[in-house]
PDB file of N, CA and C in Angstrom:
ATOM      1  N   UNK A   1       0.795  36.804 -48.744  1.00  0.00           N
ATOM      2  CA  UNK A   1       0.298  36.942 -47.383  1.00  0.00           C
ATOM      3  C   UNK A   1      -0.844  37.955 -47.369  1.00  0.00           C
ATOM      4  N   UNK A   2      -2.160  37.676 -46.451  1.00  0.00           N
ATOM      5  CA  UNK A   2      -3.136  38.743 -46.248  1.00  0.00           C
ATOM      6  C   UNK A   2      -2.626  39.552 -45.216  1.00  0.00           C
ATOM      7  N   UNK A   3      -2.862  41.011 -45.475  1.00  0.00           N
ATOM      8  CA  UNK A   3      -2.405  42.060 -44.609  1.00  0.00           C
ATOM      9  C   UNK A   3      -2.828  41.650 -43.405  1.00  0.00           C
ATOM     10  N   UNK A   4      -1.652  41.730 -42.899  1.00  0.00           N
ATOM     11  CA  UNK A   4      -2.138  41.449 -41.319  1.00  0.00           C
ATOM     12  C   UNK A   4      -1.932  42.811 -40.223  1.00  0.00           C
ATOM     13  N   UNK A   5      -3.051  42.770 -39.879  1.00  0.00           N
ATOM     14  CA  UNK A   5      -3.736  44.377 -38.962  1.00  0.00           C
ATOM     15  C   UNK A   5      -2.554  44.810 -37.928  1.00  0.00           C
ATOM     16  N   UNK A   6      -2.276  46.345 -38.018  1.00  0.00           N
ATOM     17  CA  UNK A   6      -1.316  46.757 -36.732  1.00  0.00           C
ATOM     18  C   UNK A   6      -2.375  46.839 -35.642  1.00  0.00           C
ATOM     19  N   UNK A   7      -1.803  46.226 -34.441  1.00  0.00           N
ATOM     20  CA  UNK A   7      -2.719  46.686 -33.432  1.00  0.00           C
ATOM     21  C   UNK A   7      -2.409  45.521 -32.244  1.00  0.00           C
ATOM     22  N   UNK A   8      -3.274  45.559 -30.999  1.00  0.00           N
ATOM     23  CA  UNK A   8      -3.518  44.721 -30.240  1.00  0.00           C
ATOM     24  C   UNK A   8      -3.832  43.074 -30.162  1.00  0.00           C
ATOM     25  N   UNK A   9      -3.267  42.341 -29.997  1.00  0.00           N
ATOM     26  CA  UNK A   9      -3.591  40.854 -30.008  1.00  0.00           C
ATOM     27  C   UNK A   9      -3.397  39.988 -28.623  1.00  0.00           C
ATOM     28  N   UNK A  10      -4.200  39.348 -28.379  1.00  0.00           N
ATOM     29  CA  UNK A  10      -4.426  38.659 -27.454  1.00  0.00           C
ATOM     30  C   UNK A  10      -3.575  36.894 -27.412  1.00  0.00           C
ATOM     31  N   UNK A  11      -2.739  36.313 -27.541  1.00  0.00           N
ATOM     32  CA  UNK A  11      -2.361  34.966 -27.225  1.00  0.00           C
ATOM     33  C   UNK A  11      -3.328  34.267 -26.832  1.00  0.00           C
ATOM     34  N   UNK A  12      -3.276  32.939 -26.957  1.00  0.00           N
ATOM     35  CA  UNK A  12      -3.972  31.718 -26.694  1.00  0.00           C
ATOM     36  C   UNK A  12      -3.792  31.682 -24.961  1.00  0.00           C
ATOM     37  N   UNK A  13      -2.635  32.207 -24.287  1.00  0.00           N
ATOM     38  CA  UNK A  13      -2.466  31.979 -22.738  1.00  0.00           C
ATOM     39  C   UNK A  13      -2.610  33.198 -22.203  1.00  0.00           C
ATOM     40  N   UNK A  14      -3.385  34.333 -22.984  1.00  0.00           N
ATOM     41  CA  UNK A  14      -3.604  35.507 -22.510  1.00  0.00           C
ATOM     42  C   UNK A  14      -3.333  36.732 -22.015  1.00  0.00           C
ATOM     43  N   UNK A  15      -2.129  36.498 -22.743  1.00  0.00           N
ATOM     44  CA  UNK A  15      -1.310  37.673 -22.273  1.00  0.00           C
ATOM     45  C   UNK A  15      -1.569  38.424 -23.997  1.00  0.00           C
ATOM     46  N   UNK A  16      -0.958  40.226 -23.743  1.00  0.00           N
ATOM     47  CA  UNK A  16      -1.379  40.799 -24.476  1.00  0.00           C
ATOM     48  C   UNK A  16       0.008  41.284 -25.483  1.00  0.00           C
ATOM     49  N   UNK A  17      -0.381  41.723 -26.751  1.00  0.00           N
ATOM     50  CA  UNK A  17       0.907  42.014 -27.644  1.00  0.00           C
ATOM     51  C   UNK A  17       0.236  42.861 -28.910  1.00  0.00           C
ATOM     52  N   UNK A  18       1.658  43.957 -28.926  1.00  0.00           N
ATOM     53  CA  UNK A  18       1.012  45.089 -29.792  1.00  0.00           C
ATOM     54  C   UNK A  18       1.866  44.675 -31.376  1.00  0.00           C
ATOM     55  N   UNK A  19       1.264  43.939 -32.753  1.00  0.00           N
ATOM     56  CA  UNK A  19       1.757  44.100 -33.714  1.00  0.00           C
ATOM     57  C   UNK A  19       2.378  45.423 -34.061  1.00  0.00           C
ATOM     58  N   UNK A  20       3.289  45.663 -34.490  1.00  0.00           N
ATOM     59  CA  UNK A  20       4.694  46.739 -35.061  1.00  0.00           C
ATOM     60  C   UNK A  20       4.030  46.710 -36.487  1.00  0.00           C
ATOM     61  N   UNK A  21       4.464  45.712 -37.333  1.00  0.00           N
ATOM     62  CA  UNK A  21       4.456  45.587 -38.693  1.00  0.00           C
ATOM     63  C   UNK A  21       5.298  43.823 -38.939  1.00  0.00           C
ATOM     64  N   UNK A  22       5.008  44.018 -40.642  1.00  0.00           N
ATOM     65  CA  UNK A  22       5.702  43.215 -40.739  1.00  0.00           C
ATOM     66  C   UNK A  22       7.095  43.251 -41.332  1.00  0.00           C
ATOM     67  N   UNK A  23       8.471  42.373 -41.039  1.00  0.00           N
ATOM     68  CA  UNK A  23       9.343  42.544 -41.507  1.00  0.00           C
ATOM     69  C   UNK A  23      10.185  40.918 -42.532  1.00  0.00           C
ATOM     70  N   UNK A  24      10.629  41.358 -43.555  1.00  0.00           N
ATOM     71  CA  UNK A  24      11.533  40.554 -44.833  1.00  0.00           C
ATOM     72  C   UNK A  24      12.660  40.125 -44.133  1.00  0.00           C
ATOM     73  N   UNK A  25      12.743  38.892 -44.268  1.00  0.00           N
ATOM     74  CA  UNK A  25      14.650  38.532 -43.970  1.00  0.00           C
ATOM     75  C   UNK A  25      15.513  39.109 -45.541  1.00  0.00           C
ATOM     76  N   UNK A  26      16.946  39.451 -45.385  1.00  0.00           N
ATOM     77  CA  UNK A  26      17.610  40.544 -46.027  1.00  0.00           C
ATOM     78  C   UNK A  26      18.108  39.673 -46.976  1.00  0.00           C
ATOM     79  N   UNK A  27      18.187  37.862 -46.459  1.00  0.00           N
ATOM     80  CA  UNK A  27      18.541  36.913 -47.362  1.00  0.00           C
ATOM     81  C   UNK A  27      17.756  36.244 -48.041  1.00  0.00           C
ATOM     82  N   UNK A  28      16.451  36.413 -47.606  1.00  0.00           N
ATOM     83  CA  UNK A  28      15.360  35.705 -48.136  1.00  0.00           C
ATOM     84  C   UNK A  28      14.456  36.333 -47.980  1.00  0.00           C
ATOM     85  N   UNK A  29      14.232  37.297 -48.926  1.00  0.00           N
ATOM     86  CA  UNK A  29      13.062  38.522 -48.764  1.00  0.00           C
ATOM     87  C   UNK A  29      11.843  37.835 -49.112  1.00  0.00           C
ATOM     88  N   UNK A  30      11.459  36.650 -49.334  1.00  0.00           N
ATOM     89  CA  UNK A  30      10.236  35.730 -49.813  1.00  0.00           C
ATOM     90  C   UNK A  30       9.895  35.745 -48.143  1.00  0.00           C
ATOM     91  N   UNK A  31      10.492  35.212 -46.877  1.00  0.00           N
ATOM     92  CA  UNK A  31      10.436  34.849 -45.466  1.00  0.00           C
ATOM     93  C   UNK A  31       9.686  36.713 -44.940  1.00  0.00           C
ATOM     94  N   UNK A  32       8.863  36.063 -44.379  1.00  0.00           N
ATOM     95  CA  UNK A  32       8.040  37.356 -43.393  1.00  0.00           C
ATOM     96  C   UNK A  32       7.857  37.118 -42.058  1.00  0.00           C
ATOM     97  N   UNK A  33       8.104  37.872 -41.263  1.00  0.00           N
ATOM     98  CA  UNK A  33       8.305  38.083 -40.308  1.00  0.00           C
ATOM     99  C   UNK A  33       7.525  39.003 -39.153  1.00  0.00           C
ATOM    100  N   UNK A  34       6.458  38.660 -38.540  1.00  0.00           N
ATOM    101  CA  UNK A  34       5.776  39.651 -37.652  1.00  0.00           C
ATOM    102  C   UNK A  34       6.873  39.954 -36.372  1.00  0.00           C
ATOM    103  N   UNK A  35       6.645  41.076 -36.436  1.00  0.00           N
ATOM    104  CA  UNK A  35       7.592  41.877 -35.534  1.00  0.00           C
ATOM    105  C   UNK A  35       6.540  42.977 -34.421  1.00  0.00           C
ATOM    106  N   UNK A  36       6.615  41.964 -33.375  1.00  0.00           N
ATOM    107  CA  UNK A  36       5.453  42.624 -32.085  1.00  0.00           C
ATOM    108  C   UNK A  36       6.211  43.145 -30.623  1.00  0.00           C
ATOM    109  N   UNK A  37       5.475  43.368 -30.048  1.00  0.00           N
ATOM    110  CA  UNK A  37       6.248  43.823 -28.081  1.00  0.00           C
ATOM    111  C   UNK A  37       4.965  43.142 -27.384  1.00  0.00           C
ATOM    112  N   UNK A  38       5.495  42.582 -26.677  1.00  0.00           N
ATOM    113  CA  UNK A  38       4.956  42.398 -25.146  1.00  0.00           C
ATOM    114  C   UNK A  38       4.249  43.714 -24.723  1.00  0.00           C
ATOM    115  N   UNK A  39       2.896  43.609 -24.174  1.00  0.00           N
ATOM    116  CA  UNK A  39       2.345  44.415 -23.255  1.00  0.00           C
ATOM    117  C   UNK A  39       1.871  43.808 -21.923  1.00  0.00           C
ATOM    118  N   UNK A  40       3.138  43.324 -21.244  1.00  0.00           N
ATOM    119  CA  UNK A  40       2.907  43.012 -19.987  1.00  0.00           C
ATOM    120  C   UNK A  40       4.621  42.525 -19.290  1.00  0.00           C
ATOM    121  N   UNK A  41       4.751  42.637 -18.285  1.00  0.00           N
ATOM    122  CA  UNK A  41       5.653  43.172 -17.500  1.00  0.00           C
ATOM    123  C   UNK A  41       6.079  41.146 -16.959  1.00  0.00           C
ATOM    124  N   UNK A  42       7.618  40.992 -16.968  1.00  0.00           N
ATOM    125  CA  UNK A  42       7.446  39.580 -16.197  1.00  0.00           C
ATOM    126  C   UNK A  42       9.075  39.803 -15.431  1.00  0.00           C
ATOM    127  N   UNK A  43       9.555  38.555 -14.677  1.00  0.00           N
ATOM    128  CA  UNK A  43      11.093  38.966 -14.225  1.00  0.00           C
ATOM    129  C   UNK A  43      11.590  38.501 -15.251  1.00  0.00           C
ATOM    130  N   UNK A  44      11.218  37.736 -16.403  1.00  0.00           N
ATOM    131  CA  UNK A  44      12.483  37.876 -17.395  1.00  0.00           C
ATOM    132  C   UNK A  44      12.359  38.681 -18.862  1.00  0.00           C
ATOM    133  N   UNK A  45      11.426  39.202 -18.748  1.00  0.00           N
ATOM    134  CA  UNK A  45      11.123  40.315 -19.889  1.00  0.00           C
ATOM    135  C   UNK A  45      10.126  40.784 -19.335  1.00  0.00           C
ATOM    136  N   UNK A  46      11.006  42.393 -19.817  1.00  0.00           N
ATOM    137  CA  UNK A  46      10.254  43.746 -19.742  1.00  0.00           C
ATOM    138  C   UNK A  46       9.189  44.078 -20.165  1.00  0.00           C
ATOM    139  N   UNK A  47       8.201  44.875 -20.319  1.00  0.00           N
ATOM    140  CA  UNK A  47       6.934  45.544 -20.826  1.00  0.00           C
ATOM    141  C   UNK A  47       7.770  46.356 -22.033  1.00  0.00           C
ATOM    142  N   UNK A  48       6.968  45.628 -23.468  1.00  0.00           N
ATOM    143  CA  UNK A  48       8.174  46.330 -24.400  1.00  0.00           C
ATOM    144  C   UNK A  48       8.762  45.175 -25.051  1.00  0.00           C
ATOM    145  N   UNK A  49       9.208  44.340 -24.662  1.00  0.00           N
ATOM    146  CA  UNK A  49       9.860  43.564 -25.011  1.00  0.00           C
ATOM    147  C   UNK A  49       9.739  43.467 -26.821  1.00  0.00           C
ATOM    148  N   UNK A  50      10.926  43.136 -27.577  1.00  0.00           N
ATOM    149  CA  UNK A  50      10.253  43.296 -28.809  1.00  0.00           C
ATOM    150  C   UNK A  50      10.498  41.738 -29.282  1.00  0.00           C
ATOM    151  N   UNK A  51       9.787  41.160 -30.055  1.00  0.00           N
ATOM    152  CA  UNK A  51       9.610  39.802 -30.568  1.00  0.00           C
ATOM    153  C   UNK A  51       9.408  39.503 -31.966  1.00  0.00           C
ATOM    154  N   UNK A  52       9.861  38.498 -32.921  1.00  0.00           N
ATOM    155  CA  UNK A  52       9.792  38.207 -34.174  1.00  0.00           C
ATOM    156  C   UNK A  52       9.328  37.159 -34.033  1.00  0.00           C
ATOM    157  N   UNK A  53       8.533  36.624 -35.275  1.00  0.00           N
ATOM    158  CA  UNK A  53       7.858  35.353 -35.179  1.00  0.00           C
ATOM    159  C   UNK A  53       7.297  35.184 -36.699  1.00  0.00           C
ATOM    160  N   UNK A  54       7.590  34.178 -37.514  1.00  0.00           N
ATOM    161  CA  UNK A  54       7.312  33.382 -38.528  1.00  0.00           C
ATOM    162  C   UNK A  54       5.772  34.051 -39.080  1.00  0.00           C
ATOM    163  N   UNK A  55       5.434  34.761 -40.067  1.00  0.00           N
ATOM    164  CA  UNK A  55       3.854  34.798 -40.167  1.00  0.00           C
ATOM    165  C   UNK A  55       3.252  33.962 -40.198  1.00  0.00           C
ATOM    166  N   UNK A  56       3.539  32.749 -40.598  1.00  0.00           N
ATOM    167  CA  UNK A  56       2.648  31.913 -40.845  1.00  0.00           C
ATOM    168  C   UNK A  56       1.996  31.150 -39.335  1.00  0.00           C
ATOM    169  N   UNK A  57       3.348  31.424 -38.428  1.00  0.00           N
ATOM    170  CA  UNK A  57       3.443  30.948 -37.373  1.00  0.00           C
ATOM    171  C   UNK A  57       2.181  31.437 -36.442  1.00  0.00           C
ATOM    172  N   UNK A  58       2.392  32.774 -35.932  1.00  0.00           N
ATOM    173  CA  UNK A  58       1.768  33.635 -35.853  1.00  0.00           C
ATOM    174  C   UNK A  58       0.280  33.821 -36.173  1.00  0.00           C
ATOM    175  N   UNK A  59       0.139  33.875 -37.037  1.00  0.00           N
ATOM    176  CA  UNK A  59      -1.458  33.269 -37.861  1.00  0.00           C
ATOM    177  C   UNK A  59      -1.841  31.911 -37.682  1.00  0.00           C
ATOM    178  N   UNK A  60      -1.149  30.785 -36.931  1.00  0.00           N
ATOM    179  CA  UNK A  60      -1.548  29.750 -37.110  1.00  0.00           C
ATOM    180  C   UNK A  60      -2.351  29.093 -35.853  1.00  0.00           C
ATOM    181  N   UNK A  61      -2.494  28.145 -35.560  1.00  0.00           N
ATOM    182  CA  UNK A  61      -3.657  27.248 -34.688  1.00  0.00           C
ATOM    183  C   UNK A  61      -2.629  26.672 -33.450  1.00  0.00           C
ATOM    184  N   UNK A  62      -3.279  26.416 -32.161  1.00  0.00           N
ATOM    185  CA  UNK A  62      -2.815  25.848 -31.490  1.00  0.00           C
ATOM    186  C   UNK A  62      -3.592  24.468 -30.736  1.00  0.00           C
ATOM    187  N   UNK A  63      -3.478  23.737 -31.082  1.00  0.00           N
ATOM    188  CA  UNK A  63      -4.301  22.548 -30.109  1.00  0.00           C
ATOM    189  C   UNK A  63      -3.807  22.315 -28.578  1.00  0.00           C
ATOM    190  N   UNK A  64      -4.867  22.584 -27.861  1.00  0.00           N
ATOM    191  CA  UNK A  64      -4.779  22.517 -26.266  1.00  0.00           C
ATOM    192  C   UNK A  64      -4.972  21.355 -26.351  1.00  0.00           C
ATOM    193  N   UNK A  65      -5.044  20.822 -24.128  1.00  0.00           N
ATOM    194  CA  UNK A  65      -4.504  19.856 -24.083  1.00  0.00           C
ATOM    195  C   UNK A  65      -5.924  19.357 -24.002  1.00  0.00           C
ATOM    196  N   UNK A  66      -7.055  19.970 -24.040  1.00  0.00           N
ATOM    197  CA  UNK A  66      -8.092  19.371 -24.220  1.00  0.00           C
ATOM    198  C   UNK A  66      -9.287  18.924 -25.577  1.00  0.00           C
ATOM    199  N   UNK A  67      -7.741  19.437 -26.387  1.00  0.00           N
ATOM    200  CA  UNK A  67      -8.473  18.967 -27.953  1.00  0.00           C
ATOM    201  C   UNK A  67      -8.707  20.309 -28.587  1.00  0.00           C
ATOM    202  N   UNK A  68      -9.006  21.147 -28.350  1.00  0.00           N
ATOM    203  CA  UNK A  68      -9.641  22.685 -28.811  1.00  0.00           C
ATOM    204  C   UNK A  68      -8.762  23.222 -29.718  1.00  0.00           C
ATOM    205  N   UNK A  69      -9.233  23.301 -30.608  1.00  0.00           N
ATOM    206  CA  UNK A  69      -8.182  24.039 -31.576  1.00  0.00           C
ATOM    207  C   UNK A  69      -8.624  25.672 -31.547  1.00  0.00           C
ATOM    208  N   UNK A  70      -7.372  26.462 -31.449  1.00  0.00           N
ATOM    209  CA  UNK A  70      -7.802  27.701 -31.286  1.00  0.00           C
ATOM    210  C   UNK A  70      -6.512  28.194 -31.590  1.00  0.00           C
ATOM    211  N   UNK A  71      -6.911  29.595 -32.300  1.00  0.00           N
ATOM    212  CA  UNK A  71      -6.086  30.441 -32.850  1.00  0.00           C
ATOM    213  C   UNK A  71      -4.650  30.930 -31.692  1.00  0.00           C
ATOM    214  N   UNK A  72      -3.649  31.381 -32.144  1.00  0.00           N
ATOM    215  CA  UNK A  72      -1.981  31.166 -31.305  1.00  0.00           C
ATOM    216  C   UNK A  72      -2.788  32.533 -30.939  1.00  0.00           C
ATOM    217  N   UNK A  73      -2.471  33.843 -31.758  1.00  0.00           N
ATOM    218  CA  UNK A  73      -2.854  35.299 -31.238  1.00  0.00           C
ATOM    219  C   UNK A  73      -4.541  35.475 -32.022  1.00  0.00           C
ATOM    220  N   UNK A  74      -5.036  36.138 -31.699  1.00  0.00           N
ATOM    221  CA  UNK A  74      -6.219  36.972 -31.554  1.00  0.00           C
ATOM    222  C   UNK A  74      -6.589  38.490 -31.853  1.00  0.00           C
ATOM    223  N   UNK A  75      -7.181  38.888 -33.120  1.00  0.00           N
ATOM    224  CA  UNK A  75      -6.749  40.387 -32.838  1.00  0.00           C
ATOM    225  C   UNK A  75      -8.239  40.677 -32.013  1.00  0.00           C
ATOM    226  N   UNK A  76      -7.676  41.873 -31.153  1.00  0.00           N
ATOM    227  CA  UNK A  76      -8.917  42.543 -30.009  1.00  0.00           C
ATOM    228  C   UNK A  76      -8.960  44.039 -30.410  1.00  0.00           C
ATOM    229  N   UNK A  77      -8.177  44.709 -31.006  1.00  0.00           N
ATOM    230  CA  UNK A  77      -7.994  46.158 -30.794  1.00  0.00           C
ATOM    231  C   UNK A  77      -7.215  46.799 -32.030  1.00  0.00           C
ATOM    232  N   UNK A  78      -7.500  47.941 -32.908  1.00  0.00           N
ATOM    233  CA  UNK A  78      -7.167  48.867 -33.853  1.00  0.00           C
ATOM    234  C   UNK A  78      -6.114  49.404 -33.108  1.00  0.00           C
ATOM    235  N   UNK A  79      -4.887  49.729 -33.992  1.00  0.00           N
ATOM    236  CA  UNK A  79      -3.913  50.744 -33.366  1.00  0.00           C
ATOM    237  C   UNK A  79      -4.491  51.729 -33.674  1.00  0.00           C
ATOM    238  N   UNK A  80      -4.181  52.851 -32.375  1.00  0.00           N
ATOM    239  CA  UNK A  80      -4.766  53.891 -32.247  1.00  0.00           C
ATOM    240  C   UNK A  80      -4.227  55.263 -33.023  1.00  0.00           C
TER     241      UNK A  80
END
């Protein structure tokens, strides 16, 4: 895997999320795991919220409904 940056990322639907790091499953330490929070507030999750997600997943493409292929997250911002 290429190091993937701590910091700020943007989603494809625009909401915002702060990469943590990345984390190993304990059974399959080959499996990686980005481990991020929510930076935005909703009624069913908090500001904070913490989230896991597949790297590859994560790094990967999303096709809208108008054909556009475009990246799932986005990085915008260096952790500070």
């Amino acid at each position: 895997m290429s190091e993937l940056k701590r910091g700020k990322y943007r989603h494809y639907k625009n909401k915002f999320y702060e990469v943590i790091g990345v984390a190993r499953d304990c059974e399959n330490p080959a499996r990686e795991f980005v481990v991020y929070r929510q930076l935005w507030d909703s009624d069913d999750f908090r500001f904070g919220q913490i989230w896991i997600r597949d790297v590859e997943d994560f790094c990967g493409f999303k096709i809208l409904d108008d054909g556009r292929k475009v990246k799932k997250f986005e990085f915008v911002e260096d952790e500070d």
